[in-house]
Protein backbone atom coordinates (compact mmCIF):
# COMPACT_ATOMS: atom_id res chain seq x y z
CA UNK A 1 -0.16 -11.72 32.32
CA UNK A 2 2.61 -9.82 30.88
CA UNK A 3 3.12 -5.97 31.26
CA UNK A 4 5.32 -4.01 29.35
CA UNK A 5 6.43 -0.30 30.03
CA UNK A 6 8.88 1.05 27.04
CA UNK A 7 10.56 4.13 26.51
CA UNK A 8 12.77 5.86 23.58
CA UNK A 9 14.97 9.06 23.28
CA UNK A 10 16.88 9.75 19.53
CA UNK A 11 19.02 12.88 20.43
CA UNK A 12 20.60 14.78 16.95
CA UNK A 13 24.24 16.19 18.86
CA UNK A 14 25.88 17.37 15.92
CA UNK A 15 24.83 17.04 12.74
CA UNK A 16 27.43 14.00 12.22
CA UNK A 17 26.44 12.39 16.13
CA UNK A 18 23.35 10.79 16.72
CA UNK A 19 22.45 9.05 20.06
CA UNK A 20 20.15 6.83 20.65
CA UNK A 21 18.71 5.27 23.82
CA UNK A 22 15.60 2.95 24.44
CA UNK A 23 14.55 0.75 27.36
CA UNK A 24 11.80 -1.07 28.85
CA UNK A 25 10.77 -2.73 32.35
CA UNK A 26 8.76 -5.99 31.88
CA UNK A 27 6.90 -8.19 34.01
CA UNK A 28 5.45 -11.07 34.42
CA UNK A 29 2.06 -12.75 36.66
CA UNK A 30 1.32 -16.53 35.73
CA UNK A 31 0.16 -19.64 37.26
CA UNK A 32 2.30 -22.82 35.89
CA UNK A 33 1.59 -25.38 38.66
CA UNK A 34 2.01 -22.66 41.42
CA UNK A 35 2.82 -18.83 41.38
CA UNK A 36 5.32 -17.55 38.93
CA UNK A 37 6.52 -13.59 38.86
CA UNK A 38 8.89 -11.82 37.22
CA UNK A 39 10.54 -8.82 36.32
CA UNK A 40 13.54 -7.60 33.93
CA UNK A 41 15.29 -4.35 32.94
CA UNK A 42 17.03 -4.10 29.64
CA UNK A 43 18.08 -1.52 27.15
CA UNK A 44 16.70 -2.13 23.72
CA UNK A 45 19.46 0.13 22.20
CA UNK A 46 22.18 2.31 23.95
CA UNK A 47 24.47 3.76 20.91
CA UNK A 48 26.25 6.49 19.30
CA UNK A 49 26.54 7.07 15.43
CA UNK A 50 29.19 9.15 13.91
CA UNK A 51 29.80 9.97 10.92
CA UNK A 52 32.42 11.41 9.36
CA UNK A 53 32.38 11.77 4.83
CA UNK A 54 32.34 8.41 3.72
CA UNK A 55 32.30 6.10 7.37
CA UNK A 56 29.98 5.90 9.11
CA UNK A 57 30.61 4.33 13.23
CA UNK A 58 27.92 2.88 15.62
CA UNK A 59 28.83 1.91 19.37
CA UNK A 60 26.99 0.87 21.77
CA UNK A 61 24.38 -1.75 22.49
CA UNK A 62 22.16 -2.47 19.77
CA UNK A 63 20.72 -4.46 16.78
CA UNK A 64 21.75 -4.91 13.44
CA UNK A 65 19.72 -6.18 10.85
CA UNK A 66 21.17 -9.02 8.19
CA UNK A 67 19.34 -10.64 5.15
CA UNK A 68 15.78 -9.72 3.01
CA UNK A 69 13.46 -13.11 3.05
CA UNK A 70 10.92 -12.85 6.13
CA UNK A 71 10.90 -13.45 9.04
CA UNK A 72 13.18 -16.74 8.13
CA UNK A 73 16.06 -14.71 7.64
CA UNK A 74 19.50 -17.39 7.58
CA UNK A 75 22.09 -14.79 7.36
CA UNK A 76 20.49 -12.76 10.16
CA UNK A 77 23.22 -14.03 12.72
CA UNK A 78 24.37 -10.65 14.22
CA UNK A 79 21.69 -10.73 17.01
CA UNK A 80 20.32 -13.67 19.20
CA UNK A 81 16.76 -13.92 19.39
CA UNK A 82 13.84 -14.51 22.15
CA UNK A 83 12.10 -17.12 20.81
CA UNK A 84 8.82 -16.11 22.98
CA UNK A 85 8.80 -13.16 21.47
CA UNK A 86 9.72 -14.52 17.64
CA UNK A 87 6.52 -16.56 17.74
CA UNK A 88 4.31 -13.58 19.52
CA UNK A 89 5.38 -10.57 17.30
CA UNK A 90 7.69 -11.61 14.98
CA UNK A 91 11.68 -11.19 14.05
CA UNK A 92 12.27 -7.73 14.34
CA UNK A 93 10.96 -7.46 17.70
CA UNK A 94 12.67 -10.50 18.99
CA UNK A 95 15.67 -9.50 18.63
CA UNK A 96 17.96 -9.05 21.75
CA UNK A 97 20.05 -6.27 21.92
CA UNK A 98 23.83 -6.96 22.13
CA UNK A 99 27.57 -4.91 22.58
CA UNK A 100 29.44 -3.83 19.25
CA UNK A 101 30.97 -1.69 17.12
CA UNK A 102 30.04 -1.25 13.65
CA UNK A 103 31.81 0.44 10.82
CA UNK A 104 30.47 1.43 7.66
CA UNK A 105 32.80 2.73 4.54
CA UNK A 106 30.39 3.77 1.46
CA UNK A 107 31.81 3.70 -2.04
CA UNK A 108 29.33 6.05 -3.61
CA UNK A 109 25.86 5.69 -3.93
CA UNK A 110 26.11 2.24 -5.07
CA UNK A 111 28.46 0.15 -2.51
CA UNK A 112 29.47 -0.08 0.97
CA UNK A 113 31.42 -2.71 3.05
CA UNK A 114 30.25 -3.26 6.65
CA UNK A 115 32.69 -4.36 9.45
CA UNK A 116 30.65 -5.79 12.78
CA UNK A 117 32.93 -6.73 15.65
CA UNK A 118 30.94 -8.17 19.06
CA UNK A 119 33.18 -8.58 21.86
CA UNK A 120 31.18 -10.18 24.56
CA UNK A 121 28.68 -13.31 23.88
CA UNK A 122 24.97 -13.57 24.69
CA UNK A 123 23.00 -15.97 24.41
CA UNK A 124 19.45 -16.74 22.82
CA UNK A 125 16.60 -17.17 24.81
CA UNK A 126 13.61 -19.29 25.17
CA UNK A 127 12.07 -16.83 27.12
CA UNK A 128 13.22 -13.23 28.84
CA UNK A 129 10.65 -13.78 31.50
CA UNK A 130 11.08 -16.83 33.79
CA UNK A 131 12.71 -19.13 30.99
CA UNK A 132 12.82 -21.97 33.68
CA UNK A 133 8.83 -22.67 33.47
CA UNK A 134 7.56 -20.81 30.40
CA UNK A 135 5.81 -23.02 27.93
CA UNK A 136 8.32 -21.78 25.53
CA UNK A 137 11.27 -23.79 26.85
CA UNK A 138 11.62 -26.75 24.93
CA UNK A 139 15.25 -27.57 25.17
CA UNK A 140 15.97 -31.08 26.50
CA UNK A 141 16.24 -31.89 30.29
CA UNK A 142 15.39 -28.52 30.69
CA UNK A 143 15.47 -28.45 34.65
CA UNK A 144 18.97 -28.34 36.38
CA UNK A 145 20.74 -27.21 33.31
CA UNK A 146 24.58 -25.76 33.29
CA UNK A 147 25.44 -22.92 31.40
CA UNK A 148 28.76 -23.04 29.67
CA UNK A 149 28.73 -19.75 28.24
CA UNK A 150 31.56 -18.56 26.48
CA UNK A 151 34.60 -16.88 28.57
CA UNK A 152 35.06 -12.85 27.89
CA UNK A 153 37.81 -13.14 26.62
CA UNK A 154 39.64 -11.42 23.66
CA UNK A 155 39.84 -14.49 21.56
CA UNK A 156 36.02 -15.43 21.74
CA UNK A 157 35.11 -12.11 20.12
CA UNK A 158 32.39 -12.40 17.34
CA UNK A 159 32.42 -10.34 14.30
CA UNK A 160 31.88 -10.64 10.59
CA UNK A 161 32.00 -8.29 7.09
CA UNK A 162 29.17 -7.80 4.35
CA UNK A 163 29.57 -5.88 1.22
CA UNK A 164 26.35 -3.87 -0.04
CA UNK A 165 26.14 -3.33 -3.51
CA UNK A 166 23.19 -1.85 -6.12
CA UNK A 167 23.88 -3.27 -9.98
CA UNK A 168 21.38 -1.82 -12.39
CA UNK A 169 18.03 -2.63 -10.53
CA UNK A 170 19.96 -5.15 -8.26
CA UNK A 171 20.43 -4.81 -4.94
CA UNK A 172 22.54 -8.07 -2.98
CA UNK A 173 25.11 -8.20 -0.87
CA UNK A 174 27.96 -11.10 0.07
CA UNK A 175 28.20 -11.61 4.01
CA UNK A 176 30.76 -13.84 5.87
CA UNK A 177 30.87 -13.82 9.97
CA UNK A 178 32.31 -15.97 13.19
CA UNK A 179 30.69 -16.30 16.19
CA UNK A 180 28.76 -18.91 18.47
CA UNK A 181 25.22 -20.66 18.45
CA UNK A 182 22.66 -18.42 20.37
CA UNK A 183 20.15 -21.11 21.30
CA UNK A 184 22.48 -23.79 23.12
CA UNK A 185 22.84 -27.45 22.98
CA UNK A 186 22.32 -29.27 25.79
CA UNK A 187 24.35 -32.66 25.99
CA UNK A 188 26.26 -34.44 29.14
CA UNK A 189 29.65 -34.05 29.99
CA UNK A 190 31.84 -37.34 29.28
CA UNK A 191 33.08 -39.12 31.93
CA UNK A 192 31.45 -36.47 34.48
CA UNK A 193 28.40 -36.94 36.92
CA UNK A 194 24.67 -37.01 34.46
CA UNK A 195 24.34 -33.11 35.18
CA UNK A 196 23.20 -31.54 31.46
CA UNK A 197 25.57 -28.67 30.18
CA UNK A 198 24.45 -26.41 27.52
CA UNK A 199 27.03 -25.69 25.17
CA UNK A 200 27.14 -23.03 22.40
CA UNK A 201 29.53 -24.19 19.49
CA UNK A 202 31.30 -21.83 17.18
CA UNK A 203 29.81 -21.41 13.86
CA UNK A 204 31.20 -20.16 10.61
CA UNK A 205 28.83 -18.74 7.89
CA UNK A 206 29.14 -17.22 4.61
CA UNK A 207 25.88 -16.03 2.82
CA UNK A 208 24.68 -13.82 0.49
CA UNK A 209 21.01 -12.26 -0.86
CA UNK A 210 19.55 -10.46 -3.48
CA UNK A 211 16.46 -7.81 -3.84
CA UNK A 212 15.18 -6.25 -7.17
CA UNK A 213 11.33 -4.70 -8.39
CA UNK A 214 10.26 -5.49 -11.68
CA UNK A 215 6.18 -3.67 -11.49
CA UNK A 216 4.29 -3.89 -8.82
CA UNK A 217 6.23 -7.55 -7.88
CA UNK A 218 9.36 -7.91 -5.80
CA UNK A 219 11.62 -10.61 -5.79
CA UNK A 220 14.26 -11.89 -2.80
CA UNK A 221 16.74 -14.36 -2.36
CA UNK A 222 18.86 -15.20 0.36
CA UNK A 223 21.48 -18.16 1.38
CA UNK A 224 23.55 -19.21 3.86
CA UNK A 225 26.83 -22.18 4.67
CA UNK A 226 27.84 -22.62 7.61
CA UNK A 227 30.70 -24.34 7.31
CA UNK A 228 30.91 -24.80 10.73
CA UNK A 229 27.99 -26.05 13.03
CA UNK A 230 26.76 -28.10 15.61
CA UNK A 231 23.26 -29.47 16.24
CA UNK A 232 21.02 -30.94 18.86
CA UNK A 233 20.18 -34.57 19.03
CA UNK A 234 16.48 -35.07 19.03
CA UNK A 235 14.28 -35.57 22.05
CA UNK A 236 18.03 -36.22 24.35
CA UNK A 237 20.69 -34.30 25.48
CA UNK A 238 23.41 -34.72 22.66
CA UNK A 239 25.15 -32.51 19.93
CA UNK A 240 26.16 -33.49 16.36
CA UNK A 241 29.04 -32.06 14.54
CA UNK A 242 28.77 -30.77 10.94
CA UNK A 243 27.81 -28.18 8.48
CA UNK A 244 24.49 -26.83 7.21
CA UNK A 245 23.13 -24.53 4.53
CA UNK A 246 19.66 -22.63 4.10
CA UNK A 247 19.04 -21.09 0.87
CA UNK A 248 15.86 -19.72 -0.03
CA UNK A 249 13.61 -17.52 -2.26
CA UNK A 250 10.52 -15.02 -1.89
CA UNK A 251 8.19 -12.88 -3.75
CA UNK A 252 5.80 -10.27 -3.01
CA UNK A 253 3.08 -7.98 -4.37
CA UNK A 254 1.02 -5.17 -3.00
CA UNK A 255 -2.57 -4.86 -4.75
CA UNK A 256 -4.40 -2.11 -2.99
CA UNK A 257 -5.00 -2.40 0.27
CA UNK A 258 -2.67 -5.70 0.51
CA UNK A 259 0.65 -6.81 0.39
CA UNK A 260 0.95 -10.52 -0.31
CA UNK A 261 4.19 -12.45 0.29
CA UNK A 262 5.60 -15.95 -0.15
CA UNK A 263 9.14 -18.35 0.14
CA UNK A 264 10.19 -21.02 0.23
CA UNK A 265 13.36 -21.91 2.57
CA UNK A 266 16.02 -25.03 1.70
CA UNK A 267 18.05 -26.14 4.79
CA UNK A 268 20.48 -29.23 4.75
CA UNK A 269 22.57 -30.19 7.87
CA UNK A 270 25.17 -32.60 7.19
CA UNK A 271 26.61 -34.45 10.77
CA UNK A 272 30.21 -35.68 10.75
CA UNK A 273 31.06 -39.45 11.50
CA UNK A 274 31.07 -39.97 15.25
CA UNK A 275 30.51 -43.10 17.55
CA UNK A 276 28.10 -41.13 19.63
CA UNK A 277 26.09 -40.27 17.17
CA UNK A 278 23.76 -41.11 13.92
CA UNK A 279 25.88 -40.59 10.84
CA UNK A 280 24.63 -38.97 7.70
CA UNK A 281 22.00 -35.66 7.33
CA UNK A 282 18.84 -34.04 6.78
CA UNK A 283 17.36 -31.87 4.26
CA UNK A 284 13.73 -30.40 5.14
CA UNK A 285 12.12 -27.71 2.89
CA UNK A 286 9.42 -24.89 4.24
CA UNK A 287 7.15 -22.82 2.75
CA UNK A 288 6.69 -19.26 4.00
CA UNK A 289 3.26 -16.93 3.37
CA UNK A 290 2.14 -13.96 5.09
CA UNK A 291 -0.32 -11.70 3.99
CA UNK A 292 -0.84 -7.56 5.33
CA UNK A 293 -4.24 -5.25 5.18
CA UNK A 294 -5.18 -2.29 6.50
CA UNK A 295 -8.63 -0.76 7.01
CA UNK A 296 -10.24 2.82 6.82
CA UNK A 297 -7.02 4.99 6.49
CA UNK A 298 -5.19 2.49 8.52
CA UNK A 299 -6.73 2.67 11.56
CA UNK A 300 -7.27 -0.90 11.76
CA UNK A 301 -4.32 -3.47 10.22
CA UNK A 302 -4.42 -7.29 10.00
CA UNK A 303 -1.36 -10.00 9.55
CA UNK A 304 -1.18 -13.05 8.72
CA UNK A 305 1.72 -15.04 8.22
CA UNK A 306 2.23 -18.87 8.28
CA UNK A 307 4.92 -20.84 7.53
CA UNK A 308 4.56 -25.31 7.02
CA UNK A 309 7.43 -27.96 6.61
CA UNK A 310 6.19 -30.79 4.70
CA UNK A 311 8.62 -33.60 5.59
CA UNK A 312 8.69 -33.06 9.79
CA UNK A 313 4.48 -32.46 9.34
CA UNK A 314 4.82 -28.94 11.11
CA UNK A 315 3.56 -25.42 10.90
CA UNK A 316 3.39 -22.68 12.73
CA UNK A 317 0.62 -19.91 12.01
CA UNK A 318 0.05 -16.64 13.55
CA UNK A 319 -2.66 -14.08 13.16
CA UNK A 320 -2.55 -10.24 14.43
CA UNK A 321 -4.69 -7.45 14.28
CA UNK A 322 -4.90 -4.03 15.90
CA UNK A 323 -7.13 -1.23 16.54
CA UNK A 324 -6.17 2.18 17.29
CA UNK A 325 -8.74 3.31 19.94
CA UNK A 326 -7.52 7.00 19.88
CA UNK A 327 -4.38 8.68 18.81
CA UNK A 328 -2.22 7.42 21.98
CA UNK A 329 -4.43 4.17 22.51
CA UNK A 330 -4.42 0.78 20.50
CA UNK A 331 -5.81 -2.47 21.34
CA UNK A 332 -3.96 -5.25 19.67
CA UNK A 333 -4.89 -9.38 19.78
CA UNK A 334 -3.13 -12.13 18.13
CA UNK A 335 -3.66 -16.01 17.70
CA UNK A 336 -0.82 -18.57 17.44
CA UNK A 337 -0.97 -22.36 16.32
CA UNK A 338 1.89 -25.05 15.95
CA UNK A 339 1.16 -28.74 14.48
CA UNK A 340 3.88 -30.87 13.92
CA UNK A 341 6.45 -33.69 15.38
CA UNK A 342 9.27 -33.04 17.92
CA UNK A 343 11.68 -33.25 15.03
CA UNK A 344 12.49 -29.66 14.54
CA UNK A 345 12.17 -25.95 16.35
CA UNK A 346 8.69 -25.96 15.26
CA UNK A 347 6.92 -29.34 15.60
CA UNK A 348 8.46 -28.97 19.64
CA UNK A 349 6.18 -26.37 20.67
CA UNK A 350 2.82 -28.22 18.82
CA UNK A 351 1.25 -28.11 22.45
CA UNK A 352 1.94 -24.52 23.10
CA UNK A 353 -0.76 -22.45 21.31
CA UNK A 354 -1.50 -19.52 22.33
CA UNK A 355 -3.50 -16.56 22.18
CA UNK A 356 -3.32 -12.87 23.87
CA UNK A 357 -4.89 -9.14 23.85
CA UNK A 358 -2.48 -6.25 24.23
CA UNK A 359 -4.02 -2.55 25.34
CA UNK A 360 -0.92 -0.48 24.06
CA UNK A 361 -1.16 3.49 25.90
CA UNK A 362 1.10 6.02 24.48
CA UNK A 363 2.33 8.96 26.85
């Protein structure tokens, strides 16, 4: 069982100062061969905007959102994610919260140029709530793992730029950032005793995406190099060197009461030459459909949103809907499924379906 308590202020200063501050306290009950509890405290956002004519400033702990496919979003590196919470909800509510400053100069009505600087590292997460034993942690020799976080220091800073941009009926932006690999890699330390490290390599991306209406369809494209990467070897502690790409496209449609949705996602990982390791790459290809309704005035609202690799033989589908009760009280279940081989993130959790009910009180 998992119990959630949230809370939210937005506070207008000034008319140019905004603050905002959210939290929550979450806990946890579960029996995974013996007794399990327990309980965090975290800040979904802590921040300050100001702005001032054209620039606008945000500081503070917070997220920042990257990219326009969904849910599979590869340019959407700013924030780590909870993977736990990816697979229950979805992206925008698995994304963990993180230090930065962000600067925002607009050019007219048209075009802006975003500056995002993070100054102190944190990491992805299987799971927020007892990672050690949840289902959820699939990463190899899981047990007894070290941490080799990066240092806070001034020269492992993240930070990247994207420029915004509207031509005609065209809205896309160009995106380039430097940071490190949220989930880690777990390998073994040469020459040292067989304790697994996990290790989070720098990465280097440069991306871009698109977004235009033409009637009642909408079309999206996004891509991503990373010119710098690193990889996990399959089933063994192990990391590959290389570079990888994920390019991909979407459309969508709302016909009444629906909104219907579909991609398809490229991504290529090329490995440099090393002794250790299997030369060569991998290219794998996914398909991406989710599908929205609402009922009587939207008091009741469905999702459904799959997404299948053909050449790994996974998928991952998940099913919500909710109920509001009252106008403070909504009950809220969801069903998840994986198929697949331990060859990528999804096929690894294909014995880890679940299903939940959520009673959601407002006060």
């Amino acid at each position: 069982m998992r119990a959630r308590a949230f809370v939210e202020e937005k506070v207008e200063a000034t008319d140019d100062v905004r603050v905002r501050a959210s939290g929550f306290i979450e806990g946890l009950a579960a029996d995974r061969g013996g007794r399990v509890t327990d309980v965090i405290a975290e800040p979904q956002e802590l921040s300050v905007d100001v702005r001032v004519r054209r620039v606008d400033v945000t500081a503070g702990v917070a997220r920042i959102v990257w990219g326009r496919l969904d849910e599979f979003q590869p340019t959407d590196v700013v924030n780590p994610l909870d993977l736990s919470r990816f697979f229950f909800e979805g992206r925008s509510e698995a994304r963990l919260a993180v230090p930065l400053v962000r600067a925002r100069v607009y050019a007219g009505e048209h075009a802006s140029v975003e500056a995002v600087y993070v100054p102190f590292f944190r990491r992805g997460r299987f799971d927020r709530l007892d990672e050690r034993t949840s289902p959820f942690n699939v990463a190899p020799g899981a047990v007894g793992i070290r941490d080799e976080s990066p240092a806070r220091t001034l020269g492992n800073a993240q930070g990247g730029v994207r420029l915004n941009a509207t031509t005609g009926r065209v809205d896309w932006s160009v995106s380039g950032y430097g940071g490190f690999r949220p989930i880690g890699i777990v390998t073994l330390p040469p020459g040292g005793l067989p304790v697994p490290v996990r290790l989070f390599p720098r990465f280097t991306m440069i991306g871009g995406d698109m977004e235009t209406v033409s009637g009642e369809w909408g079309f999206r494209a996004e891509g991503a190099v990373f010119v710098e990467d690193a990889f996990q070897v399959s089933n063994t502690p192990g990391v590959r060197r290389g570079r990888s790409a994920d390019v991909g496209a979407g459309v969508d449609r709302k016909a009444g009461e629906y909104r219907i949705s579909g991609s398809v996602l490229v991504h290529h990982e090329a490995y440099d030459r090393d002794v250790r390791t299997l030369t060569g790459g991998r290219t794998d290809t996914s398909v991406i459909l989710a599908a929205d309704r609402t009922f009587v005035r939207e008091k009741y609202q469905g999702r459904l949103f799959g997404v299948y690799t053909p050449s790994s033989r996974s998928a991952f589908v998940r099913a919500i809907a909710t109920a509001k009760l009252r106008d403070n009280l909504a009950l809220e279940g969801s069903v998840g499924w994986f198929e697949g081989r331990n060859v990528d993130i999804v096929g690894r959790f294909s014995d880890r379906d679940f299903a939940y009910t959520r009673l959601k009180y407002y006060f």
